[in-house]
N, C-alpha and C. Protein backbone atom coordinates (compact mmCIF):
# COMPACT_ATOMS: atom_id res chain seq x y z
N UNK A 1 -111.84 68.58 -85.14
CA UNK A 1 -113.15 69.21 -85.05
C UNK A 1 -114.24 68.15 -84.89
N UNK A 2 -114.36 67.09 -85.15
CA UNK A 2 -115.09 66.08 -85.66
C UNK A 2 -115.14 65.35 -83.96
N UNK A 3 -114.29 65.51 -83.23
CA UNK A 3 -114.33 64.62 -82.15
C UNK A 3 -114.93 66.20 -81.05
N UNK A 4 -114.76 67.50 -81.26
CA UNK A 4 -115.50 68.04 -80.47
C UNK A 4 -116.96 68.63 -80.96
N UNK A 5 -117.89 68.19 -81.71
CA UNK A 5 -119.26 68.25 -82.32
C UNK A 5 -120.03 67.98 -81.43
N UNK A 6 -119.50 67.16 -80.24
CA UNK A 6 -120.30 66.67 -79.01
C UNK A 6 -120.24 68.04 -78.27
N UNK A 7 -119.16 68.66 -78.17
CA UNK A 7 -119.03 69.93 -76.98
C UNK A 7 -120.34 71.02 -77.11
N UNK A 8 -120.27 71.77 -75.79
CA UNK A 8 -121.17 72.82 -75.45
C UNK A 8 -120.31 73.96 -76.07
N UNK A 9 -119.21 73.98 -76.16
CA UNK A 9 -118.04 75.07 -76.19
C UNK A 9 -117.05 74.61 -76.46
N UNK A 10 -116.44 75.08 -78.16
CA UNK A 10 -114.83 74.75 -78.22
C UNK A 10 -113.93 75.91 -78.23
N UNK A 11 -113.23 75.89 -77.88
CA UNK A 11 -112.15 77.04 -77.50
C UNK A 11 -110.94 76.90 -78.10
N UNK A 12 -110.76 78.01 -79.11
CA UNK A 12 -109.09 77.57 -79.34
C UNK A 12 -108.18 78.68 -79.07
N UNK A 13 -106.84 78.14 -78.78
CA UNK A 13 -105.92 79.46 -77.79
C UNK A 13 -104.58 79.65 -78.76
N UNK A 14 -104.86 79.77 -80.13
CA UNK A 14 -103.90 80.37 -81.05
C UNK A 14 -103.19 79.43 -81.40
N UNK A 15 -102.48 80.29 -82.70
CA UNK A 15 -101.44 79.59 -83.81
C UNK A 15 -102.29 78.44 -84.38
N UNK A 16 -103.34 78.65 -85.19
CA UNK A 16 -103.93 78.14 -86.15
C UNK A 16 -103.34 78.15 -87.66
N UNK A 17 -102.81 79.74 -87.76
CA UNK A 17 -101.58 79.16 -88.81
C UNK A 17 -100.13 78.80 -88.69
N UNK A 18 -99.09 78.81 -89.39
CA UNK A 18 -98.31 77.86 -88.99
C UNK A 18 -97.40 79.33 -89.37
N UNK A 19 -96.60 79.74 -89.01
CA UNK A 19 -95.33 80.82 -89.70
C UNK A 19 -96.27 81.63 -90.37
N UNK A 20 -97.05 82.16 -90.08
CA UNK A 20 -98.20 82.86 -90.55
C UNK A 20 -98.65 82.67 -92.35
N UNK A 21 -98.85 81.26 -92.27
CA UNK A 21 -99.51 80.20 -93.43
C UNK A 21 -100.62 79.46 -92.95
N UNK A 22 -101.42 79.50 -94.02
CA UNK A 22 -102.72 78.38 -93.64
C UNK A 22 -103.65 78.48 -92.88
N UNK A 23 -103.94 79.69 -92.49
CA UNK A 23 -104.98 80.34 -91.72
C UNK A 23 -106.72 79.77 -91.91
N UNK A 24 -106.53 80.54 -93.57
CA UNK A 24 -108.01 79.99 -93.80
C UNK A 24 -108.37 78.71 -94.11
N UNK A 25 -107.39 77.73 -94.55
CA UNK A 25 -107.81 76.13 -94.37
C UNK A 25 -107.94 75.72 -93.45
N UNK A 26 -107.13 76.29 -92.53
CA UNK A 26 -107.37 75.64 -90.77
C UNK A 26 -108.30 75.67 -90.30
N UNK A 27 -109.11 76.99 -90.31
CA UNK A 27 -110.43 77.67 -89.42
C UNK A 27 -111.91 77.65 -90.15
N UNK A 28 -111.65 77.56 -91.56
CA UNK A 28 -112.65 77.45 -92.34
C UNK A 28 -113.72 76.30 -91.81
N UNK A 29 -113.36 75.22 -91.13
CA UNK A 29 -114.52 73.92 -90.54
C UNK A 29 -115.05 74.86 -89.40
N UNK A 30 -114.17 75.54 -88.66
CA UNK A 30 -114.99 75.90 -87.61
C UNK A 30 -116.04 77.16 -87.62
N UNK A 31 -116.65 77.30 -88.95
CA UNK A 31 -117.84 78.49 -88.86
C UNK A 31 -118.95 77.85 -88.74
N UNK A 32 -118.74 76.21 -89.73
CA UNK A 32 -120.32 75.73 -88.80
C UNK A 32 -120.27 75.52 -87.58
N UNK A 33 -119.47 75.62 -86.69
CA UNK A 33 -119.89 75.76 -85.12
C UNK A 33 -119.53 76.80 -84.39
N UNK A 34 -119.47 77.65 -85.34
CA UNK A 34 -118.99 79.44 -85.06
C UNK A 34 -120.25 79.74 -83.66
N UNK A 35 -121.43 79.34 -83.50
CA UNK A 35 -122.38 79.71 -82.37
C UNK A 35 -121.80 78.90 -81.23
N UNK A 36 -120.91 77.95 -80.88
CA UNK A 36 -120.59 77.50 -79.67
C UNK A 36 -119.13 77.86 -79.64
N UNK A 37 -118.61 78.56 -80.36
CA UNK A 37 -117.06 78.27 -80.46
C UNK A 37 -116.20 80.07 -80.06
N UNK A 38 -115.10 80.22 -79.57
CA UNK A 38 -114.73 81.47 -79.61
C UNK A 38 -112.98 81.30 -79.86
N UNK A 39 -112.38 82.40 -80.27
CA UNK A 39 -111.11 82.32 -80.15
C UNK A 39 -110.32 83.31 -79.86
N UNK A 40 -108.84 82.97 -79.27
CA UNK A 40 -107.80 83.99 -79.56
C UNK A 40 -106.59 83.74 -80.97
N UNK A 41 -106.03 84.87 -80.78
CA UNK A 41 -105.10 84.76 -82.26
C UNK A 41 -104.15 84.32 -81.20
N UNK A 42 -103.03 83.71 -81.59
CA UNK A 42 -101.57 83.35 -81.47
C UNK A 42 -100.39 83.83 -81.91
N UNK A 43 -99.20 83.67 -81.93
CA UNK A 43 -98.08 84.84 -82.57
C UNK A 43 -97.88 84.27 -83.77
N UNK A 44 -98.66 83.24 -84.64
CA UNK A 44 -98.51 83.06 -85.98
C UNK A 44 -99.57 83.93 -86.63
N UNK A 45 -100.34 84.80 -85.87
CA UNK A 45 -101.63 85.16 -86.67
C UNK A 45 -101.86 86.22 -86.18
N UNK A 46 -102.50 87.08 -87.09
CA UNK A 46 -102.77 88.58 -85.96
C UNK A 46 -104.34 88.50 -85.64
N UNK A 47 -105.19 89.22 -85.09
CA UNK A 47 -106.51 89.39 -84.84
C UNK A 47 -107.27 89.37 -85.81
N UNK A 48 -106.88 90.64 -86.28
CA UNK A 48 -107.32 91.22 -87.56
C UNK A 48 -107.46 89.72 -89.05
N UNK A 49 -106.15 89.21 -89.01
CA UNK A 49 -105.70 87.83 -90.20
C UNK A 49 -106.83 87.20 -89.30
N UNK A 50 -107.33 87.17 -88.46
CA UNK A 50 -107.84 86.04 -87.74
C UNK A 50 -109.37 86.42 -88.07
N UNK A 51 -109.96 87.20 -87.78
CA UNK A 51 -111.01 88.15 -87.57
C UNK A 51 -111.74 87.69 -89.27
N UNK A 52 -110.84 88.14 -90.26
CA UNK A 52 -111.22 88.24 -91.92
C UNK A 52 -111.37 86.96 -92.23
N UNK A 53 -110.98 85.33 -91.90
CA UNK A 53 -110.86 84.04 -91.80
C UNK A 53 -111.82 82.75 -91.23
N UNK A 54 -112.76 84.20 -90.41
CA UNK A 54 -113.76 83.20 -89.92
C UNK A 54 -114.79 84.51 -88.84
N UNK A 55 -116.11 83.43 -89.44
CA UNK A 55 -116.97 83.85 -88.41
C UNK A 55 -117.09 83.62 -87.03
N UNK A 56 -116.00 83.01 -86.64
CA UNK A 56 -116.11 82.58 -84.85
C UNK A 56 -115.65 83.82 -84.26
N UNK A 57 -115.96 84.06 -82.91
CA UNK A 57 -115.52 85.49 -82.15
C UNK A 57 -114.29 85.25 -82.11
N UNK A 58 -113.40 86.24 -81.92
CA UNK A 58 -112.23 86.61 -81.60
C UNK A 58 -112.14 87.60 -80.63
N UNK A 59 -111.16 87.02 -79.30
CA UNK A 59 -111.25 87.65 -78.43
C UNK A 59 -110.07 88.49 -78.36
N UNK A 60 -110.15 89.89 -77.89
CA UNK A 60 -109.04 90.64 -77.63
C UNK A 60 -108.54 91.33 -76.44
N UNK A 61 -108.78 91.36 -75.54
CA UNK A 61 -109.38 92.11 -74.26
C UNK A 61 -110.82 92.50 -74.24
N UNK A 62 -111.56 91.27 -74.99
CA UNK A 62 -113.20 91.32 -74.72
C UNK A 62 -113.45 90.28 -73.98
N UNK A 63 -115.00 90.06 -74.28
CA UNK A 63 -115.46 89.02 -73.49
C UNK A 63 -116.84 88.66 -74.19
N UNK A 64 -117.45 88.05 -74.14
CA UNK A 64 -118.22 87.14 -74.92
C UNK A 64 -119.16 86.19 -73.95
N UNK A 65 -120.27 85.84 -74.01
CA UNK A 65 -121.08 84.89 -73.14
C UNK A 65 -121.48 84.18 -74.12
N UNK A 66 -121.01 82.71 -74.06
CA UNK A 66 -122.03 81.82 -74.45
C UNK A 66 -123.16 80.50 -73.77
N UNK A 67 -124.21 80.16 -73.66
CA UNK A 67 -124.55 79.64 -72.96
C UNK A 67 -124.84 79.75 -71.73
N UNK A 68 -124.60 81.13 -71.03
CA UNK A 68 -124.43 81.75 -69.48
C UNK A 68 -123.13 81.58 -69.28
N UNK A 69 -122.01 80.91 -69.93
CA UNK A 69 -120.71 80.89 -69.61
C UNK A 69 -119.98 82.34 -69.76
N UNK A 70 -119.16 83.43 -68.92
CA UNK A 70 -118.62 84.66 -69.48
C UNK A 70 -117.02 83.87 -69.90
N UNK A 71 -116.92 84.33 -70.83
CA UNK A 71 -115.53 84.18 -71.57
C UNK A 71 -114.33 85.11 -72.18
N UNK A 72 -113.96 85.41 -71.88
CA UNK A 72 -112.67 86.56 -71.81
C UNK A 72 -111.51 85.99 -72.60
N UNK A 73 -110.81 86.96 -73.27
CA UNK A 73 -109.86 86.79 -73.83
C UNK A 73 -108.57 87.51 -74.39
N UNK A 74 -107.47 87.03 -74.69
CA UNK A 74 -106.37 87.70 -75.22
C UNK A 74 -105.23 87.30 -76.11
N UNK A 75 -104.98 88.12 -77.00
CA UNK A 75 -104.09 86.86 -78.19
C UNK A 75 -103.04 87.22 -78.33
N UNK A 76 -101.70 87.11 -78.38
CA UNK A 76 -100.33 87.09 -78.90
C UNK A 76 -99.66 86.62 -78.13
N UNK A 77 -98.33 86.65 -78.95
CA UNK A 77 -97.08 86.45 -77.41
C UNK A 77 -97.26 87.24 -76.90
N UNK A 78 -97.04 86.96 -75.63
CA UNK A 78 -96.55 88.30 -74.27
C UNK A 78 -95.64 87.57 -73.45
N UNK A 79 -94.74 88.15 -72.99
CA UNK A 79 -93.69 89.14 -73.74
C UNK A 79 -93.52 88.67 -74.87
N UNK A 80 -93.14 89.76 -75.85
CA UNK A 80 -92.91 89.07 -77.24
C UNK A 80 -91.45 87.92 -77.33
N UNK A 81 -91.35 87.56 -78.43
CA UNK A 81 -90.65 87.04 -78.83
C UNK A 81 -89.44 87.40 -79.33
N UNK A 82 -87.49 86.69 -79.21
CA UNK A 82 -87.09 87.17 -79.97
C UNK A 82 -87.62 87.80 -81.38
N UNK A 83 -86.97 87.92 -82.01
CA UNK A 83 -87.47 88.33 -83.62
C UNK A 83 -87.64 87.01 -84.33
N UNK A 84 -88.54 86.98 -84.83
CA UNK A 84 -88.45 85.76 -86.03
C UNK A 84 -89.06 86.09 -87.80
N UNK A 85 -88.18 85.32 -88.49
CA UNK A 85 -88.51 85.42 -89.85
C UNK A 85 -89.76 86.47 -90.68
N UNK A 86 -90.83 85.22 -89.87
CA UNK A 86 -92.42 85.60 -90.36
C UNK A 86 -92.86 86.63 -89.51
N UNK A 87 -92.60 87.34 -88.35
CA UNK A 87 -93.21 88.69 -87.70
C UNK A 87 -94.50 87.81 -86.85
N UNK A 88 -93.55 88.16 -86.04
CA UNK A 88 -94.78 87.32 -84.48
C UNK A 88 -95.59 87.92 -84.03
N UNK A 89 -96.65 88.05 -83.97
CA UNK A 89 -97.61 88.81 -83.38
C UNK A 89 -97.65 88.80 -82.08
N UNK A 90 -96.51 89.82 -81.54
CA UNK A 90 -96.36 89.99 -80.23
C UNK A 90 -97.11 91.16 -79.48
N UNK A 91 -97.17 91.32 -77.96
CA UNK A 91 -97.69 92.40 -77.43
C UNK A 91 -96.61 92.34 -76.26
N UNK A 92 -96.52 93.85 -75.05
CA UNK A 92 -95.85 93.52 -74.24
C UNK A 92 -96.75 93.86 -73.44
N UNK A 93 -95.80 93.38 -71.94
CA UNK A 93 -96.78 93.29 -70.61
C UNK A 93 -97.53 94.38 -70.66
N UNK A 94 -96.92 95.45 -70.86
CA UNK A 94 -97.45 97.34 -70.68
C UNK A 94 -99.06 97.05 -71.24
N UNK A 95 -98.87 96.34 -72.76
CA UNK A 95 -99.79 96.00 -73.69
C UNK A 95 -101.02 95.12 -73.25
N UNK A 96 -100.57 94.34 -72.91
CA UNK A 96 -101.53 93.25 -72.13
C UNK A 96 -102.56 93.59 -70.75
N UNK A 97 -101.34 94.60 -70.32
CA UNK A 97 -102.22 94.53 -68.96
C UNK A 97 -103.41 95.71 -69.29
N UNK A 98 -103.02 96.66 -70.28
CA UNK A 98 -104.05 97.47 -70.45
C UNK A 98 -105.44 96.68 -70.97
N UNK A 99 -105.28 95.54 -71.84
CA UNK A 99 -106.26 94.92 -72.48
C UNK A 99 -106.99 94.29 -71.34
N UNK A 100 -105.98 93.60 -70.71
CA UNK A 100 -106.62 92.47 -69.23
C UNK A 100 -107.66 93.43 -68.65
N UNK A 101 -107.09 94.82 -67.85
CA UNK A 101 -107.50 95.57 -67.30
C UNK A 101 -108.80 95.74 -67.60
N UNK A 102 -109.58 95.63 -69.00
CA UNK A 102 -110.52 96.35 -69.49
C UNK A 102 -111.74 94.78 -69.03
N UNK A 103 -111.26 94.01 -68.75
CA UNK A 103 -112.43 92.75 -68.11
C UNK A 103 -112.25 92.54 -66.73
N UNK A 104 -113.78 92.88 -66.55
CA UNK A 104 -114.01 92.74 -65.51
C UNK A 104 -114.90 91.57 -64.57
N UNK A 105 -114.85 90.55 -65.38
CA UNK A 105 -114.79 89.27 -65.00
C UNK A 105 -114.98 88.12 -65.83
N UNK A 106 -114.79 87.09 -65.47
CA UNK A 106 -114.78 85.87 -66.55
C UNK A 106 -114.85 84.58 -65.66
N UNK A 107 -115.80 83.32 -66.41
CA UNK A 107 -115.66 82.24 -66.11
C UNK A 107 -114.28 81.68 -66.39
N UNK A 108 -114.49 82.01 -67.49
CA UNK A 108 -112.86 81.02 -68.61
C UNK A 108 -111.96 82.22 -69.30
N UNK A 109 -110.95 82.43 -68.99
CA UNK A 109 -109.60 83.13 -69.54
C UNK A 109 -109.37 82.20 -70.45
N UNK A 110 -108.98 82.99 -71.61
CA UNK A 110 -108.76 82.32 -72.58
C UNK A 110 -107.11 83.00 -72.85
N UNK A 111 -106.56 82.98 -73.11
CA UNK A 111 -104.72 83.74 -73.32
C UNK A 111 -104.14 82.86 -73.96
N UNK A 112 -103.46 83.07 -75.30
CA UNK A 112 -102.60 82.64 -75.82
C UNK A 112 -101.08 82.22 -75.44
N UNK A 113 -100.55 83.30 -74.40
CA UNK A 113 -99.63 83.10 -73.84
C UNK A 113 -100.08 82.57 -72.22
N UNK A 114 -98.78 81.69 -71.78
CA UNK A 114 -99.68 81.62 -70.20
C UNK A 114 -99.36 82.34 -69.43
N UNK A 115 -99.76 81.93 -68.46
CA UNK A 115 -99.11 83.03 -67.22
C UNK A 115 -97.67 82.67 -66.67
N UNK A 116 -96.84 83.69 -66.34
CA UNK A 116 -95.49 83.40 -65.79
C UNK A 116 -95.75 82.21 -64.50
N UNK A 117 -94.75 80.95 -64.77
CA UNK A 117 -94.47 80.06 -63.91
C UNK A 117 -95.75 79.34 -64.03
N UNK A 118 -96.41 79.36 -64.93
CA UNK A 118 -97.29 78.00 -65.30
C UNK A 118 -97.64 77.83 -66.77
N UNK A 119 -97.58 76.35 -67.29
CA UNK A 119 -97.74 76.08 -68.20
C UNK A 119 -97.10 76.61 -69.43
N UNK A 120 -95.42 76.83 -68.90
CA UNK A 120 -94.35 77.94 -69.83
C UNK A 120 -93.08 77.41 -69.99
N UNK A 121 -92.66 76.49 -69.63
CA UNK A 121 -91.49 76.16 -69.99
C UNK A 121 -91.66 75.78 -71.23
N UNK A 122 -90.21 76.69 -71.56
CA UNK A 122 -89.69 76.66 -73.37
C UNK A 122 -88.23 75.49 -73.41
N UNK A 123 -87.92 74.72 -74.33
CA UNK A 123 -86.89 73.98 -73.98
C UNK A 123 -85.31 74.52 -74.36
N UNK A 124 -85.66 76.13 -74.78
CA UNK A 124 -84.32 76.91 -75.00
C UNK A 124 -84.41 77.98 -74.25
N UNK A 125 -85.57 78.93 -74.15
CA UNK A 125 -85.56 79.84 -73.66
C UNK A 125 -86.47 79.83 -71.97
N UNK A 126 -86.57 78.58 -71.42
CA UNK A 126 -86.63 79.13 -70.17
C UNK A 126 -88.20 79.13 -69.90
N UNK A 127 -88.89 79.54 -68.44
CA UNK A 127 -90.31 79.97 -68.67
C UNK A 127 -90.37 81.06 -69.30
N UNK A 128 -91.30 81.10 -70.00
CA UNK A 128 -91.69 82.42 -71.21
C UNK A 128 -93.18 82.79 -70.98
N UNK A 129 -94.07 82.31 -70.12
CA UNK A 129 -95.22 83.28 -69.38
C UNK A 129 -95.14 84.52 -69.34
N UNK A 130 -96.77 85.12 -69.38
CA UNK A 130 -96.40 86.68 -69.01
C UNK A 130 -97.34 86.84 -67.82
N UNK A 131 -96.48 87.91 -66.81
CA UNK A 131 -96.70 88.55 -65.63
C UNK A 131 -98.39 88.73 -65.53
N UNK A 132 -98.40 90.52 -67.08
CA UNK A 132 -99.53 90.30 -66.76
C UNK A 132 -101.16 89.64 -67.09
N UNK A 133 -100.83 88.52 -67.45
CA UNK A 133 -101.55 87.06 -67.58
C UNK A 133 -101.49 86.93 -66.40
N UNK A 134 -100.68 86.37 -65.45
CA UNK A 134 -100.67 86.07 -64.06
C UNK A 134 -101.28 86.64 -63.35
N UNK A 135 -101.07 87.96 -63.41
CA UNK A 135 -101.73 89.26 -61.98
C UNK A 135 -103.33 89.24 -62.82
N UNK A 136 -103.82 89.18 -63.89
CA UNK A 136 -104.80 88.71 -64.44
C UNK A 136 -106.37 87.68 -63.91
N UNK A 137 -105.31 86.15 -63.87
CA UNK A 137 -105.74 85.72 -63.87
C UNK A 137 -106.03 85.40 -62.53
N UNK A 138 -105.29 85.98 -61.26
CA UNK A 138 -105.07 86.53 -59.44
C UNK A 138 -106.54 87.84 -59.12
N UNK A 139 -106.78 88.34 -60.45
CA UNK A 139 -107.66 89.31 -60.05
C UNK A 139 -108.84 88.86 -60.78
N UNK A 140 -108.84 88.18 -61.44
CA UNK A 140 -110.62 88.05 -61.92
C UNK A 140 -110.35 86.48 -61.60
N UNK A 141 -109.55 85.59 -60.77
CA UNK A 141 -110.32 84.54 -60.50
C UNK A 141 -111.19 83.09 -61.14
N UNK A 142 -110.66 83.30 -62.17
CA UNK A 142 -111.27 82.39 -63.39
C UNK A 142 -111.82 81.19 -62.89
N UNK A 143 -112.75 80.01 -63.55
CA UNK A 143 -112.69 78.83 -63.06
C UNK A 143 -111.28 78.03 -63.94
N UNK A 144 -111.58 78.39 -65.17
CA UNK A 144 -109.91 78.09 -65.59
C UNK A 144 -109.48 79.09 -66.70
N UNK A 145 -107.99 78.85 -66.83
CA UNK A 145 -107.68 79.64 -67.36
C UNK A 145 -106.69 79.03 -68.78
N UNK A 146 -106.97 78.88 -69.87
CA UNK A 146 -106.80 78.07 -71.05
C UNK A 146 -105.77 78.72 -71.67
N UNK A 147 -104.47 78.54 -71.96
CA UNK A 147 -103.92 78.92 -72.74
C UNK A 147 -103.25 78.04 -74.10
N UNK A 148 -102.19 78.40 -75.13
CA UNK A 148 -101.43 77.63 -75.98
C UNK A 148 -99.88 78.32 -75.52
N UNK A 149 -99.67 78.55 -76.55
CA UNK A 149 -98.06 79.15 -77.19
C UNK A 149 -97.15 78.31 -77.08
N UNK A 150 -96.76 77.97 -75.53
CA UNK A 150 -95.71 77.00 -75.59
C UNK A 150 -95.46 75.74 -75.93
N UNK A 151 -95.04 75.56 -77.05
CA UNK A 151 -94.92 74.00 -77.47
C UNK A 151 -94.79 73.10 -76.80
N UNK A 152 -93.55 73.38 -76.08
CA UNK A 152 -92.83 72.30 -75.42
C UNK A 152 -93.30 72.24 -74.39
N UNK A 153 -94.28 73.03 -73.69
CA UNK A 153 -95.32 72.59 -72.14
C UNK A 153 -96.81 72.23 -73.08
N UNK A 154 -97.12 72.03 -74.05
CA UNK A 154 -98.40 71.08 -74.20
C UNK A 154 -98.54 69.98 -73.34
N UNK A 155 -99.68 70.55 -72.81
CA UNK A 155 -100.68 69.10 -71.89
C UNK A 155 -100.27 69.78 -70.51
N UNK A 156 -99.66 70.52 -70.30
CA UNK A 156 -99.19 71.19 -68.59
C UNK A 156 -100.28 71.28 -68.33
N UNK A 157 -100.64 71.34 -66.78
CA UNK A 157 -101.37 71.74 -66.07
C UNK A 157 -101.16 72.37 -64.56
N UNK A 158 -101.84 73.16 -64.03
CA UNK A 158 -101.10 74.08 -62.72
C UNK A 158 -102.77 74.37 -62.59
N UNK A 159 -102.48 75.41 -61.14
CA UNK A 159 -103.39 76.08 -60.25
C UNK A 159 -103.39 77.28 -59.91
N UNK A 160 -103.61 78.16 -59.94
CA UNK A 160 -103.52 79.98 -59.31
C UNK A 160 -104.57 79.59 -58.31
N UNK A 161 -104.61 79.25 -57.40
CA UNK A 161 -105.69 79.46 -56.45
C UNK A 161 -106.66 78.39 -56.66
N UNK A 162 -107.46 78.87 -56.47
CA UNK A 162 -109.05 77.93 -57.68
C UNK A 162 -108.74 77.89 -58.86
N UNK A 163 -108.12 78.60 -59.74
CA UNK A 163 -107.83 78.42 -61.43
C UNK A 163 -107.38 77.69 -61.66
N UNK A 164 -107.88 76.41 -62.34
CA UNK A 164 -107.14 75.63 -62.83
C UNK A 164 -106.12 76.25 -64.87
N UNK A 165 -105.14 75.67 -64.63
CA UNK A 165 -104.25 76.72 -65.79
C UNK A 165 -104.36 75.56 -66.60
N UNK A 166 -104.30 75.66 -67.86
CA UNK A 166 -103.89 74.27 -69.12
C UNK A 166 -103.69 75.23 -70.18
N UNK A 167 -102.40 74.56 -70.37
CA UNK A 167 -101.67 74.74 -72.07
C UNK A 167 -102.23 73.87 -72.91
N UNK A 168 -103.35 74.19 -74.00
CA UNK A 168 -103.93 73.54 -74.47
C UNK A 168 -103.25 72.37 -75.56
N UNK A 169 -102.81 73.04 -76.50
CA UNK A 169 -102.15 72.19 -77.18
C UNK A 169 -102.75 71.68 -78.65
N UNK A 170 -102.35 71.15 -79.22
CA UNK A 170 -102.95 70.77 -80.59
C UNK A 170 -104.15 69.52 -80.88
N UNK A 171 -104.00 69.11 -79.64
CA UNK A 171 -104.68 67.46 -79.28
C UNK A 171 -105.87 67.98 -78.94
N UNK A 172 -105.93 69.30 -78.50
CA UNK A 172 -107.43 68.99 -77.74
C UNK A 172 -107.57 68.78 -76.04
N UNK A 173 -108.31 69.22 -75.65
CA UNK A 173 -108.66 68.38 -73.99
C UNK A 173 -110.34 69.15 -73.83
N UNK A 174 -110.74 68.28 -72.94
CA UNK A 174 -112.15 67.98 -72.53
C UNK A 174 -112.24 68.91 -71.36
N UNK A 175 -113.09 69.59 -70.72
CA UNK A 175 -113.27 70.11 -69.13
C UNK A 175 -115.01 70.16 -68.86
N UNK A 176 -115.11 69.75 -67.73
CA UNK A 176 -116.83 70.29 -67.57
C UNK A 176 -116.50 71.30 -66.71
N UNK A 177 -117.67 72.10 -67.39
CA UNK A 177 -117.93 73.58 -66.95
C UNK A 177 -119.20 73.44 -65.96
């Protein structure tokens, strides 16, 4: 947090807690910059766990302007996940695309999961993108389109057209808008 205090806009693209632990120590720094900052939940966290944890927006199939920037968003796995232990906060495509559907445009996509065939390779299960993230991010055109989830593609980067795609990752990365 301390190295983005300089930013116009920080963005984070889920799994702030860990196995759905540690939510509110994680996010708690970011309400003093809750006016430049927005987020999605991840499949360690639901909206709602996310929503009660902090004053920063949480995006769901909304959208948000800050600065004249429009910002759009969506949080879970998509497609979900096998099953795991802690209960993943998954959605499916059916799920997603109804949410996508409901924005009708955006500078910056924000998605937790990425889009199929970018920024998705899993190192057991294969690309794990969802579709409709992809047909998404083909119809509103983003300038980029920010996602997390996949571990093992942190730091990827790709193109839909003009969209530039990035798996954000835990490190952080810089973009001018």
């Amino acid at each position: 947090l301390a190295a983005a205090g300089s930013a116009d806009l920080i963005i984070g693209a889920g799994d702030f807690a860990s196995r759905r632990t540690g939510l509110a120590a994680f996010v708690a720094p970011f309400d003093a910059v809750a006016a430049k900052s927005v987020f999605v939940a991840g499949n360690n966290e639901t909206v709602d766990e996310l929503r009660a944890e902090t004053s920063v927006p949480v995006l769901h199939g909304q959208c948000v302007t800050i600065g004249g920037i429009r910002i759009a968003g969506l949080g879970a796995a998509v497609p979900p996940l096998p099953p795991l232990p802690w209960g993943s906060f998954d959605l499916t495509e059916a799920g997603a695309e109804v949410l996508l559907d409901e924005i009708e445009a955006a500078d910056i996509l924000i998605c937790h999961s990425p889009p199929k065939g970018f920024c998705d390779r899993h190192g057991t299960l294969g690309p794990i993108g969802s579709t409709a993230v992809l047909r998404a991010a083909k119809r509103l055109a983003p300038r980029y389109l920010l996602c997390g989830h996949v571990h093992d593609d942190w730091g990827a980067r790709g193109h839909i057209g003009g969209t530039e795609v990035a798996n954000l990752g835990p490190e952080g990365a810089w973009f001018e808008i």
